[in-house]
Protein backbone atom coordinates (compact mmCIF):
# COMPACT_ATOMS: atom_id res chain seq x y z
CA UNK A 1 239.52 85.22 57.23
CA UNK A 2 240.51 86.75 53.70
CA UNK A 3 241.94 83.68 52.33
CA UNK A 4 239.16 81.17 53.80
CA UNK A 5 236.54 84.03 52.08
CA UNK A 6 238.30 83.57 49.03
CA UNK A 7 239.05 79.87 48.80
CA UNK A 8 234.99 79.79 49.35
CA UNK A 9 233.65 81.79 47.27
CA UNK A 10 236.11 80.14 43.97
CA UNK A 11 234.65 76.67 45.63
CA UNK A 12 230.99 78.45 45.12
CA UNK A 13 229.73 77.93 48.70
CA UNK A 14 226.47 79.55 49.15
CA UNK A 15 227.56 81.39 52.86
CA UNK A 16 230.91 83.03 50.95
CA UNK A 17 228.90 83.96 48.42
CA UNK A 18 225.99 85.28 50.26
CA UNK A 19 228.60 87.70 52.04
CA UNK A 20 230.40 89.23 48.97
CA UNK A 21 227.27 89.59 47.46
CA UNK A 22 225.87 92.04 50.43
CA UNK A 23 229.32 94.02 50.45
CA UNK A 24 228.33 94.38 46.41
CA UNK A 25 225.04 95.28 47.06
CA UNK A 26 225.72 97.76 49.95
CA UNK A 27 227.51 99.85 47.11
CA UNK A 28 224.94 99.31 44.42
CA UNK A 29 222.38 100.49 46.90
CA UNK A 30 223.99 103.67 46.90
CA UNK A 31 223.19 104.03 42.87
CA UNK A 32 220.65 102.57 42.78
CA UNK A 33 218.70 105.35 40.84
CA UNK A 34 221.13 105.44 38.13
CA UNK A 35 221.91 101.73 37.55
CA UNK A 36 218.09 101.17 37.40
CA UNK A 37 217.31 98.31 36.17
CA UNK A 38 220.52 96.94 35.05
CA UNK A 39 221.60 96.71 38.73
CA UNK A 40 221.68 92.98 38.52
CA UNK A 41 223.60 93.20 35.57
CA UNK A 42 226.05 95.14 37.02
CA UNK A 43 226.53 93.66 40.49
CA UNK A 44 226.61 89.99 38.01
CA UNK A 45 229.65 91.53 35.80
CA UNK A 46 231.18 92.77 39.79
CA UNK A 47 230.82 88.74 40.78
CA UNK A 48 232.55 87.93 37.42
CA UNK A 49 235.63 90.60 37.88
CA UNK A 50 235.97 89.03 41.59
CA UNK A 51 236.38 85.52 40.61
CA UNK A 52 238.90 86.08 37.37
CA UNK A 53 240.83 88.21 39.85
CA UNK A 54 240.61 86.00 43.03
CA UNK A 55 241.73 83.02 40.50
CA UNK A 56 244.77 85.44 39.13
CA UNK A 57 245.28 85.99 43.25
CA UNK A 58 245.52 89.38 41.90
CA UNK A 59 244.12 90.21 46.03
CA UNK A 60 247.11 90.74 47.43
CA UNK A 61 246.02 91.75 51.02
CA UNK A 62 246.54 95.84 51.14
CA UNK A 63 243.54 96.36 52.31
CA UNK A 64 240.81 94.71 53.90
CA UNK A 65 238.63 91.96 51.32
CA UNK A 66 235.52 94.24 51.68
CA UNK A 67 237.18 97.28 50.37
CA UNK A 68 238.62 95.24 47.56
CA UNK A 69 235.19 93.89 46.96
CA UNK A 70 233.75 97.51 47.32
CA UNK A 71 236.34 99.39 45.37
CA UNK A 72 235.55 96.94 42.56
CA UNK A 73 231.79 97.14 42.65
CA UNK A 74 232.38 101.17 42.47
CA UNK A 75 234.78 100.81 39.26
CA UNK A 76 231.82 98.35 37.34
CA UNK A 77 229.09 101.10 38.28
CA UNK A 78 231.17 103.69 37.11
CA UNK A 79 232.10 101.83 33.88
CA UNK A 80 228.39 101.10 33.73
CA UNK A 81 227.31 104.59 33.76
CA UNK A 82 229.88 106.04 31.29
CA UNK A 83 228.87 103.09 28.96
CA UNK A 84 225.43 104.11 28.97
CA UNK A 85 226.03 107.75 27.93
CA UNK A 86 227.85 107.00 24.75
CA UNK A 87 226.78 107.95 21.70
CA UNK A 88 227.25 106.34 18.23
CA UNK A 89 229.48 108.52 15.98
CA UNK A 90 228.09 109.85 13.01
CA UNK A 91 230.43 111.19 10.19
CA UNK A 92 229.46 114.77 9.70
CA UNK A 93 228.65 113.60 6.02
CA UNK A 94 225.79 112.33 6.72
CA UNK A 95 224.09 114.95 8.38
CA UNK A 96 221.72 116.24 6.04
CA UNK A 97 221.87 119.68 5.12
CA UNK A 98 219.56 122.23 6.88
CA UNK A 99 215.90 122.92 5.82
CA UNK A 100 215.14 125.95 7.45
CA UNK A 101 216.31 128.98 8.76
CA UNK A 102 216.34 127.67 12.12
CA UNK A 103 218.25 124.74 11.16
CA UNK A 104 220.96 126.88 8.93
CA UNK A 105 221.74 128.72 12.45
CA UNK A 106 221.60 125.31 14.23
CA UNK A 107 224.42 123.86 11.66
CA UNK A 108 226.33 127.39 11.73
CA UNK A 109 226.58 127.19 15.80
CA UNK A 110 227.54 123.84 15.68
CA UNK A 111 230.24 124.50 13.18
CA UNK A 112 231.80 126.99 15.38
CA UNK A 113 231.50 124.64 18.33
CA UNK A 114 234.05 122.04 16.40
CA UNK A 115 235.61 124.98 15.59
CA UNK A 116 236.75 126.10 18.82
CA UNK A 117 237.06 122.54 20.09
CA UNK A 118 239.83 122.10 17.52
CA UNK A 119 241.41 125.39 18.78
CA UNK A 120 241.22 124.59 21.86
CA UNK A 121 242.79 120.83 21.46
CA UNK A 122 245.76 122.47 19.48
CA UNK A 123 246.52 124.88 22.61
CA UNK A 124 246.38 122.31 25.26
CA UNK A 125 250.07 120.58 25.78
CA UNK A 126 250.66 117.36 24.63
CA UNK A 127 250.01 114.90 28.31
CA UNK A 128 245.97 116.11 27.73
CA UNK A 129 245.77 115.79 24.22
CA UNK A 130 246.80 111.82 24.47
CA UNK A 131 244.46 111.45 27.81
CA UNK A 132 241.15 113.23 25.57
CA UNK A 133 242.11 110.75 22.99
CA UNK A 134 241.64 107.80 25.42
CA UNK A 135 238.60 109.46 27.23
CA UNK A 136 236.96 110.47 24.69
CA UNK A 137 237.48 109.45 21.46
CA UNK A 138 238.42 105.76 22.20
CA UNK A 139 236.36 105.93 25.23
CA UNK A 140 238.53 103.66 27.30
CA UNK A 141 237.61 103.05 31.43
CA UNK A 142 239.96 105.23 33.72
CA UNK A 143 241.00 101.58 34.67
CA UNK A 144 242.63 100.95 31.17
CA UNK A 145 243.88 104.44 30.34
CA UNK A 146 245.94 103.86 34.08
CA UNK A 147 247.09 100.40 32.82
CA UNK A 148 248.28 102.02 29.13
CA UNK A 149 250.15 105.11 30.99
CA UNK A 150 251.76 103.03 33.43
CA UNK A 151 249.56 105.01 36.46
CA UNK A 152 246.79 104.62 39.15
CA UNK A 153 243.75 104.77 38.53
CA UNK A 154 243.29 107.55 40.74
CA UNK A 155 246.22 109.25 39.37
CA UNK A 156 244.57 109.20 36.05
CA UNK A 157 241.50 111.05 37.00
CA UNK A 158 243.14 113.54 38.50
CA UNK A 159 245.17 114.55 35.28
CA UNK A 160 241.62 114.41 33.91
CA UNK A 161 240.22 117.01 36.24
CA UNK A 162 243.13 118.94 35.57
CA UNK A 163 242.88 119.06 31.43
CA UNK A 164 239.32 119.59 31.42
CA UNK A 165 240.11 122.19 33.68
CA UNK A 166 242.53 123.81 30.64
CA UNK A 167 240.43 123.05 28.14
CA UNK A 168 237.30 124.90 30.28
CA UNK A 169 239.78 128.32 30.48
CA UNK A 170 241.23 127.75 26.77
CA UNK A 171 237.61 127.62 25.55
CA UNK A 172 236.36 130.64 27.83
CA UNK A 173 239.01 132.57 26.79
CA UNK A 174 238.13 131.50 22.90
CA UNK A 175 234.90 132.71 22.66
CA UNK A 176 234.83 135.33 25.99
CA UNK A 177 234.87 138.44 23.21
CA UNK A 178 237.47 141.26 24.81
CA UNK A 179 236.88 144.97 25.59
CA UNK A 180 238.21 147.27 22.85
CA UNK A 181 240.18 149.50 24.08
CA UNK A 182 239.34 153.02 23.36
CA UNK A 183 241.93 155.95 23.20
């Protein structure tokens, strides 16, 4: 069923197609809200994953074609969504300097913020400083961090979870300010 699936949708027959697009779809559905209305766009990059991969055969038959299909429509609107809440990088140069008050206490607290974000980088051991630099500051997909490390995908986010983790109790403990003692 899997193969015949396969060999029709790379042939572009309408009835293959028409099925992987609902299994796509039934997992769009389910973010629907935050794909808005780049949901075509997204299920359209899903169809274009499938076919380079069904033409690598990268399916290999593990699990069923519809979790393949689904697993990969999941990764695209997860890709999707972290895509969309980048930010351009701006070199702190050219942030102009403060014209009020307000703004002098703005630029203070953020100074501190970088601040204890370097602090807390320098205290966390060496596996989560080189994942941060993929997540954050090359902002590589899970899915390419795995491939670089040599991991799962899975695996990967779980290491993530676990260093932001660290880095939540490094920075609490940063600027937590601690009882003085009294004799």
């Amino acid at each position: 069923m899997s193969a015949a699936l396969i060999a029709g949708f790379l042939r572009g027959e309408s009835e293959c197609h028409a099925q992987v697009d609902r299994w796509i779809h039934e997992v769009l559905a389910h973010r629907r809200l935050a794909l808005g209305t780049d949901l075509e766009d997204v299920a359209q990059e899903v169809r274009r994953k499938l076919l380079l991969s069904f033409r690598a055969e990268r399916f290999r038959g593990d699990a069923s074609l519809r979790t393949y299909v689904w697993k990969a429509a999941q990764r695209a609107a997860i890709d999707h969504g972290r895509g969309r809440r980048r930010r351009a990088s701006v070199p702190l140069e050219a942030i102009p300097a403060p014209a009020s008050a307000d703004a002098a206490d703005a630029e203070v607290a953020a100074r501190d913020r970088r601040q204890v974000f370097r602090r807390v980088l320098e205290r966390l051991d060496e596996e989560c400083r080189r994942l941060w630099a993929l997540i954050a500051f090359e902002e590589l997909p899970y899915a390419e961090i795995a491939r670089r490390l040599g991991l799962t995908e899975g695996n990967v986010k779980v290491r993530a979870l676990r260093c932001r983790a660290k880095a939540s109790r490094i920075a609490h403990d940063l600027v937590t300010p601690r009882p003085v003692e009294r004799p």
